[in-house]
Protein backbone atom coordinates (compact mmCIF):
# COMPACT_ATOMS: atom_id res chain seq x y z
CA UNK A 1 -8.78 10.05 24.81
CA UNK A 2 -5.65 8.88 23.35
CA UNK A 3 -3.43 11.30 21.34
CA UNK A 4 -3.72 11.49 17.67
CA UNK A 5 -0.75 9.56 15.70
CA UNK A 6 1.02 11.63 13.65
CA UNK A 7 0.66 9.85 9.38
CA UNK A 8 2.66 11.05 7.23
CA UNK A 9 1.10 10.42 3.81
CA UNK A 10 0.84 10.93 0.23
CA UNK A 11 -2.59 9.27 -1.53
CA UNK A 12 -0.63 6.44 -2.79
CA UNK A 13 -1.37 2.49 -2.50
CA UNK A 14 1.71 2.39 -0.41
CA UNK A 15 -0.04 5.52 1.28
CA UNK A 16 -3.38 3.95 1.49
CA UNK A 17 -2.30 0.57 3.68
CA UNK A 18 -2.15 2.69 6.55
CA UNK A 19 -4.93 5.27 6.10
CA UNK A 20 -7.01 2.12 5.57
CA UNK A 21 -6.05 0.46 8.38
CA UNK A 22 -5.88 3.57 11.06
CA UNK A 23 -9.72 4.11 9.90
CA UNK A 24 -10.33 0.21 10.17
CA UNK A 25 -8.98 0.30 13.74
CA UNK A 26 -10.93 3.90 14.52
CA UNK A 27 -7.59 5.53 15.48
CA UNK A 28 -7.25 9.15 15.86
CA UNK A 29 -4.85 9.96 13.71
CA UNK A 30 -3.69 13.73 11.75
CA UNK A 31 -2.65 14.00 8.06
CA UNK A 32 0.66 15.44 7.43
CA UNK A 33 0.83 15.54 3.58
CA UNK A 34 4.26 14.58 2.25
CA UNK A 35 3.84 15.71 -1.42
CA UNK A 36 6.21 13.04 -3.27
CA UNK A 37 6.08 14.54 -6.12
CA UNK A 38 7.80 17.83 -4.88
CA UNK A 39 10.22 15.87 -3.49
CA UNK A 40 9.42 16.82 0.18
CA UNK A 41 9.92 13.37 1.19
CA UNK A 42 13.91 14.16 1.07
CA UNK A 43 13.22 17.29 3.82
CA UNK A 44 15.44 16.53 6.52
CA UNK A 45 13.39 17.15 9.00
CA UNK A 46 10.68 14.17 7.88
CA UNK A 47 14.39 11.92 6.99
CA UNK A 48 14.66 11.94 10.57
CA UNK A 49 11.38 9.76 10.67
CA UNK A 50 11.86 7.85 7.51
CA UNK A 51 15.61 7.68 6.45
CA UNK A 52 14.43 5.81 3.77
CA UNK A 53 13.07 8.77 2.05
CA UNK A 54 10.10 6.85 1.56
CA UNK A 55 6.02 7.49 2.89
CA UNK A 56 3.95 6.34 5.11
CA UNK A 57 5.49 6.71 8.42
CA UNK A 58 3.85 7.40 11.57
CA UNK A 59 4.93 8.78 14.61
CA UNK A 60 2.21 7.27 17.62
CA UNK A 61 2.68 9.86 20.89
CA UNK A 62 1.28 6.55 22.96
CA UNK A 63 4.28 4.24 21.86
CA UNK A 64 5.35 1.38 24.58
CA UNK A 65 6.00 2.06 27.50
CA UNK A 66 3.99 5.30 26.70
CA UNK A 67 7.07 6.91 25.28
CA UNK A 68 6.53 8.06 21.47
CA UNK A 69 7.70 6.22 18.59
CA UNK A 70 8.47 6.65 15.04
CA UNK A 71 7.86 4.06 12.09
CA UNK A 72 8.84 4.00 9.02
CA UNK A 73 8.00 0.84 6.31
CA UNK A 74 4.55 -0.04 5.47
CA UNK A 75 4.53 -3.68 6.37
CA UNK A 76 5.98 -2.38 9.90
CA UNK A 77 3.22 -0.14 10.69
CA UNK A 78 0.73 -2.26 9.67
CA UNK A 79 2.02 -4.83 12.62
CA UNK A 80 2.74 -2.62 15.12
CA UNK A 81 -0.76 -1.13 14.95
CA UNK A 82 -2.23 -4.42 14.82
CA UNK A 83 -0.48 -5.16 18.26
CA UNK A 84 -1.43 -1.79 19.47
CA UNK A 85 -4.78 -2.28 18.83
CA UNK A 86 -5.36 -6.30 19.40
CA UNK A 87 -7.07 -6.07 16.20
CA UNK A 88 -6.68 -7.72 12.40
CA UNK A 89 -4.10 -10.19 13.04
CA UNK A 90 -6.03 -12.89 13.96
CA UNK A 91 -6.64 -14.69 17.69
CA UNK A 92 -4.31 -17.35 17.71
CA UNK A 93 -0.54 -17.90 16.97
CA UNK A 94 -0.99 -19.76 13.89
CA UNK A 95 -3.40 -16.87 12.72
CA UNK A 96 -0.39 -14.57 12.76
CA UNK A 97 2.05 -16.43 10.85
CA UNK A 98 -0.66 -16.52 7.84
CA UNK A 99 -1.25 -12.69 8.37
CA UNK A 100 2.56 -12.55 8.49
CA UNK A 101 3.31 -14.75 5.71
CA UNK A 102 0.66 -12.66 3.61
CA UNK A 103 1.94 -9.64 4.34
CA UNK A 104 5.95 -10.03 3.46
CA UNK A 105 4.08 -11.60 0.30
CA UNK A 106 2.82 -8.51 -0.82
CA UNK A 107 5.82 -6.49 0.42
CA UNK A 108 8.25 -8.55 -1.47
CA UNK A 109 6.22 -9.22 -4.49
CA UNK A 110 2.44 -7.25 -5.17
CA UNK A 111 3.88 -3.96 -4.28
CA UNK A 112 7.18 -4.02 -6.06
CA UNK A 113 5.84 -6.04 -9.02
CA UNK A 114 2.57 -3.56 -9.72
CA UNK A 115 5.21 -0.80 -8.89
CA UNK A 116 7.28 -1.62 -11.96
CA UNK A 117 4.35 -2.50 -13.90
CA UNK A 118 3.24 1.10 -13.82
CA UNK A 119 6.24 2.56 -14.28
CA UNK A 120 7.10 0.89 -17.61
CA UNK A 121 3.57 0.29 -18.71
CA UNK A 122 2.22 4.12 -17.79
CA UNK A 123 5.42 6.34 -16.78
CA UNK A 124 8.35 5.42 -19.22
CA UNK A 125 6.57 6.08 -22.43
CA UNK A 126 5.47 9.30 -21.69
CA UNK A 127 9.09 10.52 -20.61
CA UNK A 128 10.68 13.04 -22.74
CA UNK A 129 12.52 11.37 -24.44
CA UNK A 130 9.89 8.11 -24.07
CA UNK A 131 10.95 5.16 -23.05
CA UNK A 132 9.02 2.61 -24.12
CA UNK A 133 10.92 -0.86 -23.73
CA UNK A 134 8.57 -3.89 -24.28
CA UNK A 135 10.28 -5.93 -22.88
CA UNK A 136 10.06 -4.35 -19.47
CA UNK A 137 6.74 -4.16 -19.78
CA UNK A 138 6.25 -8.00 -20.65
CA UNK A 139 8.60 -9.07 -17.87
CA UNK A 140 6.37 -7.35 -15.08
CA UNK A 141 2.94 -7.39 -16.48
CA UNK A 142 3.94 -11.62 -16.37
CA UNK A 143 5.47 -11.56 -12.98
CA UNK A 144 2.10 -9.32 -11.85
CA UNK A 145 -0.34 -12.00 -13.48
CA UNK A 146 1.84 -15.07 -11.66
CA UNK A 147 1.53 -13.17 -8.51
CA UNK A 148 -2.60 -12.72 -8.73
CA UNK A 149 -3.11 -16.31 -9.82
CA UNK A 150 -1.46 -16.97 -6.40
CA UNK A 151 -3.56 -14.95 -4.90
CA UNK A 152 -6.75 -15.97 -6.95
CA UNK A 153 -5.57 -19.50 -5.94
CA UNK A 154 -5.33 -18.72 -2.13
CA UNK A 155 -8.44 -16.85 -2.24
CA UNK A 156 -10.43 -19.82 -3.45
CA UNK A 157 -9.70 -21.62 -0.54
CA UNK A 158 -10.30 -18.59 2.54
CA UNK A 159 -12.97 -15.34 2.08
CA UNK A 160 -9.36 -13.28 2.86
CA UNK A 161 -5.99 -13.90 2.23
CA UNK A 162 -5.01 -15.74 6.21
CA UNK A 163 -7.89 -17.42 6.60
CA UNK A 164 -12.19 -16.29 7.22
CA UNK A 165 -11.08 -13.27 9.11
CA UNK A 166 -10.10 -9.82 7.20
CA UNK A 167 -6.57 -8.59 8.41
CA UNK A 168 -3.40 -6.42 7.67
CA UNK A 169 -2.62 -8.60 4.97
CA UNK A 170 -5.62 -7.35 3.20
CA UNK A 171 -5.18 -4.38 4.43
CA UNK A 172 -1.63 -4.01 2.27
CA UNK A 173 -2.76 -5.84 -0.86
CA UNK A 174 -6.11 -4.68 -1.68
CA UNK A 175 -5.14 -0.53 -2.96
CA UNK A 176 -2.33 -2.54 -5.36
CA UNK A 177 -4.36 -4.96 -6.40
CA UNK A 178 -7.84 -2.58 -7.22
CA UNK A 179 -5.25 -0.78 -9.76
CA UNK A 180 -5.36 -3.91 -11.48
CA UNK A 181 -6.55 -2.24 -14.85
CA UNK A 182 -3.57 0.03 -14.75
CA UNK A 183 -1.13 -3.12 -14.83
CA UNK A 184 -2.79 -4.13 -17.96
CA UNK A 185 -4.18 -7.84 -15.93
CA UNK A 186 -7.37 -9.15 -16.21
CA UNK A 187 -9.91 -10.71 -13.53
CA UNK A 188 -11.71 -12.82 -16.69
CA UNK A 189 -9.85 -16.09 -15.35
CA UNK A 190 -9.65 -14.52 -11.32
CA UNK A 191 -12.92 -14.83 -9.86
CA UNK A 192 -11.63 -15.32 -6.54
CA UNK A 193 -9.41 -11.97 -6.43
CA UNK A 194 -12.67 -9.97 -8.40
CA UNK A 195 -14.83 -10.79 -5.37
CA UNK A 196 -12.06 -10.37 -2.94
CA UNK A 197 -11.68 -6.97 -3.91
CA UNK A 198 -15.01 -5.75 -4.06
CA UNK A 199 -15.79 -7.25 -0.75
CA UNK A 200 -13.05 -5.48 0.76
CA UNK A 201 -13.52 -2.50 -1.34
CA UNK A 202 -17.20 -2.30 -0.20
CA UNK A 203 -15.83 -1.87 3.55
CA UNK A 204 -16.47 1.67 4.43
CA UNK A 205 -13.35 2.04 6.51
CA UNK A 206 -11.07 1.02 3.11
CA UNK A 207 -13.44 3.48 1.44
CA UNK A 208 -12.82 6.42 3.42
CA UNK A 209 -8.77 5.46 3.90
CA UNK A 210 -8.76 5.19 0.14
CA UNK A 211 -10.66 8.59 -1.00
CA UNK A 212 -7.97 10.44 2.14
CA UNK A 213 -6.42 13.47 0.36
CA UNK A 214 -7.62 11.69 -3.17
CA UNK A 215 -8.02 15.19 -4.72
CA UNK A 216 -4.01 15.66 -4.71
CA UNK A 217 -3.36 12.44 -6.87
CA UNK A 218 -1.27 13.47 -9.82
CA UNK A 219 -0.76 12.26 -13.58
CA UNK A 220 2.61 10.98 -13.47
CA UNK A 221 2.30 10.57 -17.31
CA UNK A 222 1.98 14.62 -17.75
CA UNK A 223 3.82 15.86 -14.58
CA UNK A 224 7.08 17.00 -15.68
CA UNK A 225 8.17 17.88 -12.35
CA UNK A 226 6.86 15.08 -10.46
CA UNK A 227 8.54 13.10 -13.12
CA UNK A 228 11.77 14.46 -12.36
CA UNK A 229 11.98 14.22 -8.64
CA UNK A 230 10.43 10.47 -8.66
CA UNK A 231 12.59 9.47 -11.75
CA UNK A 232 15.50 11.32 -11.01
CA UNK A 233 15.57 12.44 -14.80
């Protein structure tokens, strides 16, 4: 049997890509809980795996050549497990640059878009002293709609974003997009994305990846502490 990979994780949506996925591909995999909101994510020891000071990273004990290797960045993982495995990015060439394609999409865009959505829709007014800037909170909550109408649009055409086959690219997308309430959008005029995500959401290797460590979620609006380390305030 193949040795666990090492995930270092916090229940985030960033977090969930790769809990979903290493359940999706029926890895064996250990938690190692990096609890952003303490701030252990600057520990030197885990900036030796992610100088980024960012989570998820992985560390896989069966790396090539069979030597072990660290990764940090979501969108990286996500790949290099898909190679690992043979698994979710498609069967031919052309397969892979619309997984590909899909997946810098939501790096780029879905992720840091929603990211700031929450932040100045959710977080910013209930900092002491609040900051509650509208027109933050337009500018992203727009650029958030734009970027679901493109996927609404793409998702009219193919059951999953690269094509009929579910893949990374889903894989990254889908815990952003279900917080779609939370980024003040609505599905009303997105019929594509609503069935989208509760296809994908009705997969029970999302489900269990999403509920992993759910318990130690946190209120960023009433978190004072967490609020400090992830604000720097």
């Amino acid at each position: 049997m193949a040795a666990p990979i090492e995930l270092f994780y916090w229940p985030t949506p960033n977090g969930w890509k790769i809990s979903i996925a290493l359940e999706e591909m029926a890895l064996p995999y250990n938690v190692n809980l990096v609890n952003i909101g303490a701030g252990e994510q600057f520990a030197p020891e885990f900036l030796k795996i992610a100088p980024n000071n960012r989570m998820p990273a992985i560390i896989d004990p069966d790396g090539p050549d069979g030597a072990p290797v660290s990764i940090f960045e979501s969108g990286a993982i996500l790949q290099y497990l898909a190679r690992k495995t043979g698994a979710f990015y498609g069967e031919t060439e052309r397969d892979r640059i619309a997984v590909d394609q899909w997946l810098m999409w939501q790096m780029g865009g879905v992720g840091p878009m929603a990211g700031q959505a929450h932040h100045f829709i959710k977080y910013a007014p209930a900092l002491e002293p609040p900051q509650d800037l509208p027109y933050a909170k337009d500018r992203y909550r727009a650029e958030v709609a734009r970027l679901y109408g493109v996927l609404d649009r793409q998702l009219a055409k193919n059951r999953f974003m690269a094509g009929d086959f579910f893949s990374i690219a889903d894989m990254a997308t889908w815990g952003w997009a279900s917080l779609w309430e939370g980024q003040e959008q609505t599905l009303d005029d997105k019929p594509h994305m609503k069935r989208w995500l509760d296809e994908v959401g009705s997969r029970p290797g999302v489900q269990r990846g999403r509920a992993l460590s759910s318990e130690n979620r946190s209120n960023l609006q009433s978190d004072r502490t967490a609020q400090s380390v992830l604000f720097r305030r």
